[in-house]
PDB file of N, CA and C in Angstrom:
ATOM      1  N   UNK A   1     -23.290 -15.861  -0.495  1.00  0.00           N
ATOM      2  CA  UNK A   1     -22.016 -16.510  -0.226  1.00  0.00           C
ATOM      3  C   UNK A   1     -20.874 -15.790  -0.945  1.00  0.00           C
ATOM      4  N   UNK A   2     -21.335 -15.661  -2.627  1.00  0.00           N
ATOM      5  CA  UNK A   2     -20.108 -14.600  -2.642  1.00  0.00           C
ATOM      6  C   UNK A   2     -19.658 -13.270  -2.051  1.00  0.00           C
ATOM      7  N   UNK A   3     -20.708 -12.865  -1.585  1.00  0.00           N
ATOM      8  CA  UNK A   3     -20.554 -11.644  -0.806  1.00  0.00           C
ATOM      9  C   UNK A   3     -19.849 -11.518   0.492  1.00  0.00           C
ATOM     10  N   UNK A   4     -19.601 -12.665   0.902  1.00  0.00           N
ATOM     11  CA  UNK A   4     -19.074 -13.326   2.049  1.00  0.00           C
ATOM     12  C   UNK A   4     -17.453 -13.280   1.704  1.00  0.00           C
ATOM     13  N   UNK A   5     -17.243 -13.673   0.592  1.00  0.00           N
ATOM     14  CA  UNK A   5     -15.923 -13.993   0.000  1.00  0.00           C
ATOM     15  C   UNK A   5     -15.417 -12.822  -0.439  1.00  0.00           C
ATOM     16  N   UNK A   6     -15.747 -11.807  -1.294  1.00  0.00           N
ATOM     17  CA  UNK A   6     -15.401 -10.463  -1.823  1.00  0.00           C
ATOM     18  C   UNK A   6     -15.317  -9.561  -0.759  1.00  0.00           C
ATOM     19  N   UNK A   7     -16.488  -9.470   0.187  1.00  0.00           N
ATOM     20  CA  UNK A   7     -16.153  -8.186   1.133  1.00  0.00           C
ATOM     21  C   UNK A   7     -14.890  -8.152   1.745  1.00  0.00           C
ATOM     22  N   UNK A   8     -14.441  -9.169   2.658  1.00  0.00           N
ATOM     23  CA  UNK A   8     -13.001  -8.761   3.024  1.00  0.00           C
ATOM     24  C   UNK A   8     -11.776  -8.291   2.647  1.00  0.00           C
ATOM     25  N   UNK A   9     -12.018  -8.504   1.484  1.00  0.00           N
ATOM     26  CA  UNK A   9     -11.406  -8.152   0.173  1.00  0.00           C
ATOM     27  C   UNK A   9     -11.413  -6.401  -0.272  1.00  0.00           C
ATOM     28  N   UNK A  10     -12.169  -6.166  -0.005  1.00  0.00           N
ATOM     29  CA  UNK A  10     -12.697  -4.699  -0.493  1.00  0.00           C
ATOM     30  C   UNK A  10     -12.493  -3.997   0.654  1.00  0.00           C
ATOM     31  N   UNK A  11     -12.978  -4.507   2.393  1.00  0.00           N
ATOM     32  CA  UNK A  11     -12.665  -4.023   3.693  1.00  0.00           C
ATOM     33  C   UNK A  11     -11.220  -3.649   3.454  1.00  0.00           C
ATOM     34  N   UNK A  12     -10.328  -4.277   3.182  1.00  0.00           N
ATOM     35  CA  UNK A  12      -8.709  -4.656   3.485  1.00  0.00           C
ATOM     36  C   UNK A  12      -8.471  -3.167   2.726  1.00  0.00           C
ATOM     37  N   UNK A  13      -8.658  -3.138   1.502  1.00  0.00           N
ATOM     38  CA  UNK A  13      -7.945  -2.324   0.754  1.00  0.00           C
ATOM     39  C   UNK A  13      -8.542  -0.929   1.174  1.00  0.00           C
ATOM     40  N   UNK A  14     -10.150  -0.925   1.257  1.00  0.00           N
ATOM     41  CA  UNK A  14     -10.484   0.451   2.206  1.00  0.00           C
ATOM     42  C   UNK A  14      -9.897   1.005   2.987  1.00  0.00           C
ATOM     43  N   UNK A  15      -9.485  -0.362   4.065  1.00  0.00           N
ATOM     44  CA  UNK A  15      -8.339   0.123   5.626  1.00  0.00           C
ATOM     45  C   UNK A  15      -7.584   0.714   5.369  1.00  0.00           C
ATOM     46  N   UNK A  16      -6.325  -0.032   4.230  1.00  0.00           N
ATOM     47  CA  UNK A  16      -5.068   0.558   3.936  1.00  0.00           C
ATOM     48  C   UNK A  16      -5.357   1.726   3.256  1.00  0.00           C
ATOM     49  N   UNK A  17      -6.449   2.253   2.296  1.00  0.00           N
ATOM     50  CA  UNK A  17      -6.209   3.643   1.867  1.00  0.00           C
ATOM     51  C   UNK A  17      -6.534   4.604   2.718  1.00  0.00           C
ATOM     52  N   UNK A  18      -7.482   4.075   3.654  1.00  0.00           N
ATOM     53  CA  UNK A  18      -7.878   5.110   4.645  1.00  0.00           C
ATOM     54  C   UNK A  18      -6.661   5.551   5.524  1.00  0.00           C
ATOM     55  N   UNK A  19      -5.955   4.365   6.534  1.00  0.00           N
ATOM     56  CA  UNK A  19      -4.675   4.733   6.951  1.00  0.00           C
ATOM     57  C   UNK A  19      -3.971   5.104   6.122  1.00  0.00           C
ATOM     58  N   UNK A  20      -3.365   4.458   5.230  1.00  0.00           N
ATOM     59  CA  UNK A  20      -2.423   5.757   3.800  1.00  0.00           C
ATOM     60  C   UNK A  20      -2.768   6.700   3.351  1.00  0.00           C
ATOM     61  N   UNK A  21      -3.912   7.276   3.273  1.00  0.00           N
ATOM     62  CA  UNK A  21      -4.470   8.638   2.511  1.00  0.00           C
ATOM     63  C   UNK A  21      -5.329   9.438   3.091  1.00  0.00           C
ATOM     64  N   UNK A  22      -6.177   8.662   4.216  1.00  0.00           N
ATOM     65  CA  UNK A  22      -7.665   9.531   4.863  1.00  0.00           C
ATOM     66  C   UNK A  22      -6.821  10.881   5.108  1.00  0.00           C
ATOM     67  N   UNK A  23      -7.747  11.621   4.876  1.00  0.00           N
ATOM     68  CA  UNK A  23      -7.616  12.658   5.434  1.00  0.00           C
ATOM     69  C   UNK A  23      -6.413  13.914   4.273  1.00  0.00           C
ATOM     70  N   UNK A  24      -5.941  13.213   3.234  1.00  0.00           N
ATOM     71  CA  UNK A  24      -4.503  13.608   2.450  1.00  0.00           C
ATOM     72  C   UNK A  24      -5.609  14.411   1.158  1.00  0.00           C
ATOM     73  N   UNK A  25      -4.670  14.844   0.309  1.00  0.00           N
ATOM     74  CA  UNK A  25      -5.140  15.263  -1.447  1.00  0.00           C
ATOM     75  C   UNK A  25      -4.269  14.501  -2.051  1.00  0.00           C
ATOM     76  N   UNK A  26      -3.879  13.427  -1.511  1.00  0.00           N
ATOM     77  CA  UNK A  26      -3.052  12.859  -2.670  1.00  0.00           C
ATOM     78  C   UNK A  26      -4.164  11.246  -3.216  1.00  0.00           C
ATOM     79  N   UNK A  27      -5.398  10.925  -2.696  1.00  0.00           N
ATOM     80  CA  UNK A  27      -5.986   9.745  -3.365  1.00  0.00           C
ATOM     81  C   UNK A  27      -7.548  10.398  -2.405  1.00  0.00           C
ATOM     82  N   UNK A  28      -8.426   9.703  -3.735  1.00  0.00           N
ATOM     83  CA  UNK A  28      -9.817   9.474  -2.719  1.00  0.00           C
ATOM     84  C   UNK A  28     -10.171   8.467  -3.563  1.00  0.00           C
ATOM     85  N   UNK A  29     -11.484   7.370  -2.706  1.00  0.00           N
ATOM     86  CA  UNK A  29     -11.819   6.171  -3.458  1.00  0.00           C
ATOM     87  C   UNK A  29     -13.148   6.141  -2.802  1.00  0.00           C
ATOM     88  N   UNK A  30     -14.086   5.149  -3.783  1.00  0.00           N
ATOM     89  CA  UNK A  30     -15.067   5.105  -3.790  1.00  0.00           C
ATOM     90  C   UNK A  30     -15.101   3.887  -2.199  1.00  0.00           C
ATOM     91  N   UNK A  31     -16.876   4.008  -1.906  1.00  0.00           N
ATOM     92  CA  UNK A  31     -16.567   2.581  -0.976  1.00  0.00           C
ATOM     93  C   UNK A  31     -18.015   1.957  -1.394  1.00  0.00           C
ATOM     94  N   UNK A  32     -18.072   1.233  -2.249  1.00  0.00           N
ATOM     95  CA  UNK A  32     -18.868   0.355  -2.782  1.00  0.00           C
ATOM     96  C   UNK A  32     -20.008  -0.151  -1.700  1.00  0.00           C
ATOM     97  N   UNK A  33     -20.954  -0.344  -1.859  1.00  0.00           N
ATOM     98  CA  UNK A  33     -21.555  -1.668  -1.176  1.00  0.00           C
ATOM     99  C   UNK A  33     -22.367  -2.902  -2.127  1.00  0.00           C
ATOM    100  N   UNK A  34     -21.606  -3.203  -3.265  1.00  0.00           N
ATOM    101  CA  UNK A  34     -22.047  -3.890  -4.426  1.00  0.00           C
ATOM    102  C   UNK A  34     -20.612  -3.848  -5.317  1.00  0.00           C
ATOM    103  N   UNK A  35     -20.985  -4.979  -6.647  1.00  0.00           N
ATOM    104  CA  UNK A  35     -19.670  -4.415  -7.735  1.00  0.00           C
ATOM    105  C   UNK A  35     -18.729  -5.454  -7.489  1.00  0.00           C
ATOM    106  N   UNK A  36     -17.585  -4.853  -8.596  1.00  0.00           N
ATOM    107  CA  UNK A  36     -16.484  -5.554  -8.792  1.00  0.00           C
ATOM    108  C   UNK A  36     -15.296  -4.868  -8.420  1.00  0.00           C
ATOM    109  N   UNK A  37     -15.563  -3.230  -8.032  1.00  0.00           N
ATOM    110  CA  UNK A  37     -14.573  -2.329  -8.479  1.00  0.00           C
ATOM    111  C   UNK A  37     -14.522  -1.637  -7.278  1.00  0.00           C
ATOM    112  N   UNK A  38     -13.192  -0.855  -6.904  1.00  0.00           N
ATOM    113  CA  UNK A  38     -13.361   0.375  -6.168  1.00  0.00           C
ATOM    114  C   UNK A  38     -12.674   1.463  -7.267  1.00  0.00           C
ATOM    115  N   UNK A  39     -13.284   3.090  -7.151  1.00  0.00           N
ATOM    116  CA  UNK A  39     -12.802   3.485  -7.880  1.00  0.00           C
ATOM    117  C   UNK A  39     -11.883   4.587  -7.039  1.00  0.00           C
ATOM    118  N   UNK A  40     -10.380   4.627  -7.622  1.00  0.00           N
ATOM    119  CA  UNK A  40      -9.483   4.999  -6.778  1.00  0.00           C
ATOM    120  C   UNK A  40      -9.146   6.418  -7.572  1.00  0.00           C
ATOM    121  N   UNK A  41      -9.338   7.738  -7.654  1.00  0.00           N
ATOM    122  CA  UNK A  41      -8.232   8.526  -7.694  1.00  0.00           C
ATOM    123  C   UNK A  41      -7.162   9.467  -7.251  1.00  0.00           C
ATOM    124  N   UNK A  42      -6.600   9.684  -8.050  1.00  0.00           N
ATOM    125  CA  UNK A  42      -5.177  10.310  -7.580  1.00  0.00           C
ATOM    126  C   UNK A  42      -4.795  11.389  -8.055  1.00  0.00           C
ATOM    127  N   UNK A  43      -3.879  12.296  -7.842  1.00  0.00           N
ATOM    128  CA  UNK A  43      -3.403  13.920  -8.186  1.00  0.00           C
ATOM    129  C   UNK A  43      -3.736  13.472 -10.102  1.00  0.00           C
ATOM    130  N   UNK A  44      -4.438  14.763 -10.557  1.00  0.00           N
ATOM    131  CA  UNK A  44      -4.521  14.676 -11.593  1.00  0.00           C
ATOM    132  C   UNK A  44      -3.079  14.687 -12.172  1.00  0.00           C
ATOM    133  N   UNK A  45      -3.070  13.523 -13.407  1.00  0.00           N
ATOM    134  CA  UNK A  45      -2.001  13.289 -14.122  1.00  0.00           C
ATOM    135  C   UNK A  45      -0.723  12.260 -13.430  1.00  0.00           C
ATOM    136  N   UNK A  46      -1.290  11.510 -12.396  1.00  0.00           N
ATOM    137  CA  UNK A  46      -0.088  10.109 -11.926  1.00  0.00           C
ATOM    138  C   UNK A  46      -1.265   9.110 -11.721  1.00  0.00           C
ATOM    139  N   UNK A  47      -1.806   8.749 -12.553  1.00  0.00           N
ATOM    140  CA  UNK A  47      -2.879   7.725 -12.812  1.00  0.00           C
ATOM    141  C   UNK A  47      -1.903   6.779 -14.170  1.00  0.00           C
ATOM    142  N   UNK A  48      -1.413   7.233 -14.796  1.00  0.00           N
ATOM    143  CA  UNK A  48      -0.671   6.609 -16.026  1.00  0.00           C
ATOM    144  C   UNK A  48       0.152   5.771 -14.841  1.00  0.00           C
ATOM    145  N   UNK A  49       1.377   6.700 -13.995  1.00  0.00           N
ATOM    146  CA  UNK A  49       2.559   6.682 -13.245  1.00  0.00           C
ATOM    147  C   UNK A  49       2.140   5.648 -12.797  1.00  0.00           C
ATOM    148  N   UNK A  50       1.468   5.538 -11.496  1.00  0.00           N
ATOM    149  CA  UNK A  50       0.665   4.940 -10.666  1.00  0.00           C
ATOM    150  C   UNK A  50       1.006   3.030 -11.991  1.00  0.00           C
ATOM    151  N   UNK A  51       0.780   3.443 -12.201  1.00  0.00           N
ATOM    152  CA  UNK A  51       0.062   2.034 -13.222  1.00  0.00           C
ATOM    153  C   UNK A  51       1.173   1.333 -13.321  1.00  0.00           C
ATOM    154  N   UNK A  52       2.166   1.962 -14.002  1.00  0.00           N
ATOM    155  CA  UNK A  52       3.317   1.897 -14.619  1.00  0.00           C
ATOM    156  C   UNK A  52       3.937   0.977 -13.452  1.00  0.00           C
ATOM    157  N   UNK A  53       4.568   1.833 -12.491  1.00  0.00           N
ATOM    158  CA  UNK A  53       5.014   1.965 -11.093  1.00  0.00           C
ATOM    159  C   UNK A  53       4.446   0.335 -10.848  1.00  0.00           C
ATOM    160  N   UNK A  54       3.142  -0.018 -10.814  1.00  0.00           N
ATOM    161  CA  UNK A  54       2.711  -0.947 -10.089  1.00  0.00           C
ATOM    162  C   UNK A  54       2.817  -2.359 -11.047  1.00  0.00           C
ATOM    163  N   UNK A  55       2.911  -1.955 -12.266  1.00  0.00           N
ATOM    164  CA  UNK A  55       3.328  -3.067 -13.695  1.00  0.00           C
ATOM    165  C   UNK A  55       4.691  -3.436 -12.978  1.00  0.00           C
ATOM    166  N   UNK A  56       5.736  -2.593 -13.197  1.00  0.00           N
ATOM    167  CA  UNK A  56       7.316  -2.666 -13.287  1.00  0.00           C
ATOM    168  C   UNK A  56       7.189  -3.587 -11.606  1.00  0.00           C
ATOM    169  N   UNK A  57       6.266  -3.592 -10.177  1.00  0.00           N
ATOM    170  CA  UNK A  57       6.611  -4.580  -9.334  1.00  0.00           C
ATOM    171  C   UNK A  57       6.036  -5.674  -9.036  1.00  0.00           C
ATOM    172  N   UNK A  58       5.425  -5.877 -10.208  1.00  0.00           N
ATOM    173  CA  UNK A  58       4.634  -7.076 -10.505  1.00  0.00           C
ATOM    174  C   UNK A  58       3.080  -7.132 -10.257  1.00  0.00           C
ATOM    175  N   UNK A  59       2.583  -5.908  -9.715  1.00  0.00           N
ATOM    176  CA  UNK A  59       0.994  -5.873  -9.449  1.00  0.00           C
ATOM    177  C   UNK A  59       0.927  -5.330 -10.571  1.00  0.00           C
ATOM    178  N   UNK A  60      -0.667  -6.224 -10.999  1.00  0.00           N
ATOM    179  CA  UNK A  60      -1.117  -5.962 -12.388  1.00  0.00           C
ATOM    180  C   UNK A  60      -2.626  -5.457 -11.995  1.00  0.00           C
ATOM    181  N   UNK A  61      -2.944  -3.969 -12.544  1.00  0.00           N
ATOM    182  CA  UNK A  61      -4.082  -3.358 -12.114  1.00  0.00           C
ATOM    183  C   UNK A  61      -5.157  -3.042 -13.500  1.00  0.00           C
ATOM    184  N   UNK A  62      -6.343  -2.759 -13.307  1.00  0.00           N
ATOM    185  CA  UNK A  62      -7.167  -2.581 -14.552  1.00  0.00           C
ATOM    186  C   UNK A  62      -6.234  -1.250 -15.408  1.00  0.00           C
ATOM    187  N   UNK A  63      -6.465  -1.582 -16.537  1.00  0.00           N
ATOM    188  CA  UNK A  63      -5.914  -0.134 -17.715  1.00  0.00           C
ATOM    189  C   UNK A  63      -6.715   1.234 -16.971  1.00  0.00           C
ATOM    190  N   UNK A  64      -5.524   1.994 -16.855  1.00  0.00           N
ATOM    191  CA  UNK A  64      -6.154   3.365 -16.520  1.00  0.00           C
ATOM    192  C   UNK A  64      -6.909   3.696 -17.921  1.00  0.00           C
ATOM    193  N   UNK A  65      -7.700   4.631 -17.166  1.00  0.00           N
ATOM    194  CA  UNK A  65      -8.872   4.838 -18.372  1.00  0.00           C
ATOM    195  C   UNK A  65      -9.953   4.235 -18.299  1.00  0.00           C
ATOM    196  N   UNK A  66     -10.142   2.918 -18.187  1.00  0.00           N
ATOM    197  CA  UNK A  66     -11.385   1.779 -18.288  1.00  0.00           C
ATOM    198  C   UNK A  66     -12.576   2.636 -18.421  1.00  0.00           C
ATOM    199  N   UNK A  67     -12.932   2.975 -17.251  1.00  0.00           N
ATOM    200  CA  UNK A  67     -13.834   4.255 -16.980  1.00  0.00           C
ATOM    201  C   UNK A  67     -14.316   5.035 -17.401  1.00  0.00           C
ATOM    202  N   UNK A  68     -13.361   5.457 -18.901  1.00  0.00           N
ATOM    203  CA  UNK A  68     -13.914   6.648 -19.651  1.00  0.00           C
ATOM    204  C   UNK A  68     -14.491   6.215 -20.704  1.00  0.00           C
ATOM    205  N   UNK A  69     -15.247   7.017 -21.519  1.00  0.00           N
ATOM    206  CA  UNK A  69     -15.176   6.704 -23.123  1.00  0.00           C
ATOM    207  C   UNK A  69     -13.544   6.554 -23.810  1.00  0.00           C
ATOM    208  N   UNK A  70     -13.945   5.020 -24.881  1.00  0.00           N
ATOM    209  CA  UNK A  70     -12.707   5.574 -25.603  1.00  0.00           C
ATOM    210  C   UNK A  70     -11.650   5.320 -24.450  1.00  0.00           C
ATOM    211  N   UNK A  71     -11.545   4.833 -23.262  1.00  0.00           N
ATOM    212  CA  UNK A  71     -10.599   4.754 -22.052  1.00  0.00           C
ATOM    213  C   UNK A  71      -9.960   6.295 -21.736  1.00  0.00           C
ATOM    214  N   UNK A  72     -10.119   7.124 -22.404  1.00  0.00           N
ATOM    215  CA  UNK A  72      -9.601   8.501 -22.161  1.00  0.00           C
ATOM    216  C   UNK A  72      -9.788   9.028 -20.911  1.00  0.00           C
ATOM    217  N   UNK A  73      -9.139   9.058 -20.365  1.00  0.00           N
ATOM    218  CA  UNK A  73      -9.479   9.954 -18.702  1.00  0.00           C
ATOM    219  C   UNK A  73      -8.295  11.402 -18.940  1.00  0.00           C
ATOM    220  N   UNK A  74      -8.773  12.322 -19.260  1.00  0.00           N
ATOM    221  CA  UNK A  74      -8.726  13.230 -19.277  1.00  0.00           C
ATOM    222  C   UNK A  74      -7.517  14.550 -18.462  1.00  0.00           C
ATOM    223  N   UNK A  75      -8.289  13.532 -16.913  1.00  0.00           N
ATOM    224  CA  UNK A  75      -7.338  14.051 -15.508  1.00  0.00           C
ATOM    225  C   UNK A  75      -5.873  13.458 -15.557  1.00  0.00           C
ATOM    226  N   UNK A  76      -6.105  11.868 -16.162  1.00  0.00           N
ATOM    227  CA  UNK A  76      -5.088  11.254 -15.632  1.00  0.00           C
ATOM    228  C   UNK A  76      -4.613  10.882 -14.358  1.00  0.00           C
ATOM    229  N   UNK A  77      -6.435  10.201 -13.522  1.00  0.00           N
ATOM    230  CA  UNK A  77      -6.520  10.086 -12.296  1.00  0.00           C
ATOM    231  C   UNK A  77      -6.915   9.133 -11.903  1.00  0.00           C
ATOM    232  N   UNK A  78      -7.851   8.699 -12.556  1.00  0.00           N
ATOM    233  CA  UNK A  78      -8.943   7.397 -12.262  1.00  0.00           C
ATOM    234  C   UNK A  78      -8.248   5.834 -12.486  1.00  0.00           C
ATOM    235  N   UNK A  79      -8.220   5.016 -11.410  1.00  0.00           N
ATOM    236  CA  UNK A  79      -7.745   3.787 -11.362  1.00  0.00           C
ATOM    237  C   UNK A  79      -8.906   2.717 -10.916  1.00  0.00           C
ATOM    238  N   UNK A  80      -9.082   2.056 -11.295  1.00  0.00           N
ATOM    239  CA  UNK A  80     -10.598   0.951 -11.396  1.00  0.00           C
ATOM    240  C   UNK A  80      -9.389  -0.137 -10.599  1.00  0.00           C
ATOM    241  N   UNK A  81      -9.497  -0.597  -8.740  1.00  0.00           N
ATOM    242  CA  UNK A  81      -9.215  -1.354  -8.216  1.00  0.00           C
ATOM    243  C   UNK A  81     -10.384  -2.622  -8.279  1.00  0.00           C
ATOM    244  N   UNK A  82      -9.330  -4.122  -8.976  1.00  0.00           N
ATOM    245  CA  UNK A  82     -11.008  -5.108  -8.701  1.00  0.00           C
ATOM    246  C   UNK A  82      -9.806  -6.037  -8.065  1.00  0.00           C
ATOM    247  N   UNK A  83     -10.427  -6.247  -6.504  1.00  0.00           N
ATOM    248  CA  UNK A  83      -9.862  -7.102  -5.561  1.00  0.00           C
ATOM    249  C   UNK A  83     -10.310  -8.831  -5.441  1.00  0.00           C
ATOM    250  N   UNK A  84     -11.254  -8.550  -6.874  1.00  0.00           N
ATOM    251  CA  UNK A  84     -11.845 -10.131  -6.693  1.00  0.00           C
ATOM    252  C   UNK A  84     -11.450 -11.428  -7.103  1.00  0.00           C
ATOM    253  N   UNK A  85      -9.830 -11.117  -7.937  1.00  0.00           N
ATOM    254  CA  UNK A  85      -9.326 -12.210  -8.023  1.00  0.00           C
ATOM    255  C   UNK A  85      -8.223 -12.284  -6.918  1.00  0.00           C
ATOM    256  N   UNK A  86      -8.104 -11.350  -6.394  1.00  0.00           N
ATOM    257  CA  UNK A  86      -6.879 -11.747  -5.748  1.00  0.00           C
ATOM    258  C   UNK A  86      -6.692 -12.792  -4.768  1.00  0.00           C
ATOM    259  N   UNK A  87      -6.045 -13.260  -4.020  1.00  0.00           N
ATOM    260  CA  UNK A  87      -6.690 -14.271  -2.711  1.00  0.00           C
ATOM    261  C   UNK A  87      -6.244 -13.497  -1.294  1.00  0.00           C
ATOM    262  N   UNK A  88      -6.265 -13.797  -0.835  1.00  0.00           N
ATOM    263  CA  UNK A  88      -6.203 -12.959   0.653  1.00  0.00           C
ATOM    264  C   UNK A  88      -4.653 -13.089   1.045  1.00  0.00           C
ATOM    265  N   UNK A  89      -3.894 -14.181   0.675  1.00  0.00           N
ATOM    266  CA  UNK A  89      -2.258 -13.867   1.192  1.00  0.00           C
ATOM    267  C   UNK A  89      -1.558 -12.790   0.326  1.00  0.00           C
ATOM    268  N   UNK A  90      -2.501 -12.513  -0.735  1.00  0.00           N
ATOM    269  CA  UNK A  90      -1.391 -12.181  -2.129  1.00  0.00           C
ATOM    270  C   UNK A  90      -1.851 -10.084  -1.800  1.00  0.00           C
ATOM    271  N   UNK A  91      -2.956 -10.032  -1.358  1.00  0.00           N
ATOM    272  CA  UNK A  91      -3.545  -8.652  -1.027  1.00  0.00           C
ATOM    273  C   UNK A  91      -2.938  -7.799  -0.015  1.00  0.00           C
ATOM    274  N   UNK A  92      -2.264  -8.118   0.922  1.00  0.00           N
ATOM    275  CA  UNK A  92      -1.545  -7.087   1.970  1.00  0.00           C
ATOM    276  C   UNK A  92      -0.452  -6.639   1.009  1.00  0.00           C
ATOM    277  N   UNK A  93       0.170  -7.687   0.196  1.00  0.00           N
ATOM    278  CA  UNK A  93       1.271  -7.349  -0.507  1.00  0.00           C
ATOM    279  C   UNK A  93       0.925  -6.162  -2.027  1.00  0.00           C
ATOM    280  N   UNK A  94      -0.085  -6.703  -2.653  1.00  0.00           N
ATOM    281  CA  UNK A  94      -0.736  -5.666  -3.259  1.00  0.00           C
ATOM    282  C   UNK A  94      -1.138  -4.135  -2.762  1.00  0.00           C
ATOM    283  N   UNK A  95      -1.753  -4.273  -1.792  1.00  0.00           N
ATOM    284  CA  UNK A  95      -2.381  -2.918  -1.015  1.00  0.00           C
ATOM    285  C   UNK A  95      -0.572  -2.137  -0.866  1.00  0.00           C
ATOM    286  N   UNK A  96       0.341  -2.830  -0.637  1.00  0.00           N
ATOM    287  CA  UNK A  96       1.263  -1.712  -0.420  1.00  0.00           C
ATOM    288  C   UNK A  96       1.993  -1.644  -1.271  1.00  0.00           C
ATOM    289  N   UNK A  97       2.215  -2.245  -2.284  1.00  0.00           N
ATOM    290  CA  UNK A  97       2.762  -2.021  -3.611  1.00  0.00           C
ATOM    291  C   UNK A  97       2.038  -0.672  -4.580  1.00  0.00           C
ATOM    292  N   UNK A  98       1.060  -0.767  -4.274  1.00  0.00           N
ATOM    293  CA  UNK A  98      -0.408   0.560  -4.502  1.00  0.00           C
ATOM    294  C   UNK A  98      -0.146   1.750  -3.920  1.00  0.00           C
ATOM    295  N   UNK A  99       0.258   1.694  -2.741  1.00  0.00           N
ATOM    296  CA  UNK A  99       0.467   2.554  -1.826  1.00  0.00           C
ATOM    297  C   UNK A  99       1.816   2.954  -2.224  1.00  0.00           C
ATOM    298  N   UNK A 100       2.415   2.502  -2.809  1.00  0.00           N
ATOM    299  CA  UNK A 100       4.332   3.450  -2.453  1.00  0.00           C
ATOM    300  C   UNK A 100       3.860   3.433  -4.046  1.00  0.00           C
ATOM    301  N   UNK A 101       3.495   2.955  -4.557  1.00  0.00           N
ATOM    302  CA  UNK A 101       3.530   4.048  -6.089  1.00  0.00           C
ATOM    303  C   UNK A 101       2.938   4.868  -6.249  1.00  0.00           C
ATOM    304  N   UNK A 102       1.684   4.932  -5.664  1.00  0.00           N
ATOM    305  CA  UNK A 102       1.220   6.441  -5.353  1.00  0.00           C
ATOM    306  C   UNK A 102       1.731   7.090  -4.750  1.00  0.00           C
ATOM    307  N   UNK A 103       2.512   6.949  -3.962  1.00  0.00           N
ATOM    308  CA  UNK A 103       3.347   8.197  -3.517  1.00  0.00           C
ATOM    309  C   UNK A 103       4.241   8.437  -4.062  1.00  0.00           C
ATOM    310  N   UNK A 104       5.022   7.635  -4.849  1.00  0.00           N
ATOM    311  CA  UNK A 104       6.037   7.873  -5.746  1.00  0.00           C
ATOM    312  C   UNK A 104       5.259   8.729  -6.446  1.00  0.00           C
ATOM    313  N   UNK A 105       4.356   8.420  -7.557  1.00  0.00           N
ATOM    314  CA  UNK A 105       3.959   8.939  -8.762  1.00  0.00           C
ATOM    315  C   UNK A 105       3.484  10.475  -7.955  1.00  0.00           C
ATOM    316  N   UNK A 106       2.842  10.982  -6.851  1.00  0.00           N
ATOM    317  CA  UNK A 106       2.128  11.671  -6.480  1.00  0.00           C
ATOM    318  C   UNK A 106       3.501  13.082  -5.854  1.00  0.00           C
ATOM    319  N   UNK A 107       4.364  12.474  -5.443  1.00  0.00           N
ATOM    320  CA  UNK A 107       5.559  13.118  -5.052  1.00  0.00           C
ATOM    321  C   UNK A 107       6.044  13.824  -6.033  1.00  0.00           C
ATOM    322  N   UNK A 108       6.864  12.427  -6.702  1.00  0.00           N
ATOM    323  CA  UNK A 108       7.220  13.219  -8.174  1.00  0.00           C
ATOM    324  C   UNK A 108       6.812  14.681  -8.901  1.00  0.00           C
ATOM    325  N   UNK A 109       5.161  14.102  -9.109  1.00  0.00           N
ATOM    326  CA  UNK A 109       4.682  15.529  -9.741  1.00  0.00           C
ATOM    327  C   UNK A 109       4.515  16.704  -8.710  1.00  0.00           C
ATOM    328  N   UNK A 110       4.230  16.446  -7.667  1.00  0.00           N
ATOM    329  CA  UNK A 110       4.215  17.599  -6.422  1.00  0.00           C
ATOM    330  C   UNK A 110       5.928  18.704  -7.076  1.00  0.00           C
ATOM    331  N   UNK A 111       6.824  17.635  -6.844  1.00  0.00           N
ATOM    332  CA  UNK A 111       8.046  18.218  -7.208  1.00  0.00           C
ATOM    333  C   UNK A 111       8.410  18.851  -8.245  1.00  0.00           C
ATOM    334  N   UNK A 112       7.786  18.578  -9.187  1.00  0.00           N
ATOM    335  CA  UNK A 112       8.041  18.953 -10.444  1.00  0.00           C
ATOM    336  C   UNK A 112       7.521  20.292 -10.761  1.00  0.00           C
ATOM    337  N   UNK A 113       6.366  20.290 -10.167  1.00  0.00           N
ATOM    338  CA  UNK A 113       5.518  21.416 -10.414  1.00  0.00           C
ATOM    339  C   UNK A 113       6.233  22.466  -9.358  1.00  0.00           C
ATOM    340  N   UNK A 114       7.029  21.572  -8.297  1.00  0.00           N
ATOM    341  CA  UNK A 114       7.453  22.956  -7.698  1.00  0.00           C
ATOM    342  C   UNK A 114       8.576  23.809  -7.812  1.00  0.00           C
ATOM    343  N   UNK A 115       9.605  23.465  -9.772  1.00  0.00           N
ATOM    344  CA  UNK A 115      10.378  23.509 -10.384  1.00  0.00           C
ATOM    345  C   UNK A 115       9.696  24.704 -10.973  1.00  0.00           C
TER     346      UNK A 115
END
């Protein structure tokens, strides 16, 4: 039964990264068939951004890092998505709040580097 309740949950946010990213270098994510988590990353070094970005519009996501020892992620890539508290009206709005800060954060550094 919980499995009933979580999967759509995890479907939803798959969809939207797949339409927002399949096929891109700017994100790849895990696709679970168990768990609490998807694991999302992004251009090394806008995993902090990403976070930030998604704090400042009110989506609150696991601490980058979680993942590592010590939370250290190294790349500055890895984002631990857990869709299991959310409820289903509050998640379309999440999934794209996710989505334009990764591209913010992912742009940005594209640009920078091309300084």
């Amino acid at each position: 039964k919980h499995a009933d309740i979580i999967r759509p949950k995890f479907e939803t946010i798959i969809n939207v990264l797949e339409d927002e990213f399949g096929g891109s270098d700017i994100a790849r994510w895990s696709k679970p068939l168990g768990g609490y988590f998807i694991s999302y990353d992004v251009l090394n070094g806008c995993a902090k951004k990403v976070y930030e970005l998604c704090k400042n519009a009110g989506l609150v996501i696991t601490t980058v890092g979680d993942t590592f020892p010590y939370g250290r992620d190294d790349n500055d890539s890895n984002i631990r998505i857990a869709p299991t508290f959310t409820n289903t009206s509050e998640l379309d709005k999440a999934c794209q709040i996710l989505v334009v800060s990764t591209k913010i954060a992912c742009i940005e550094k594209i640009l920078s580097e091309m300084n």
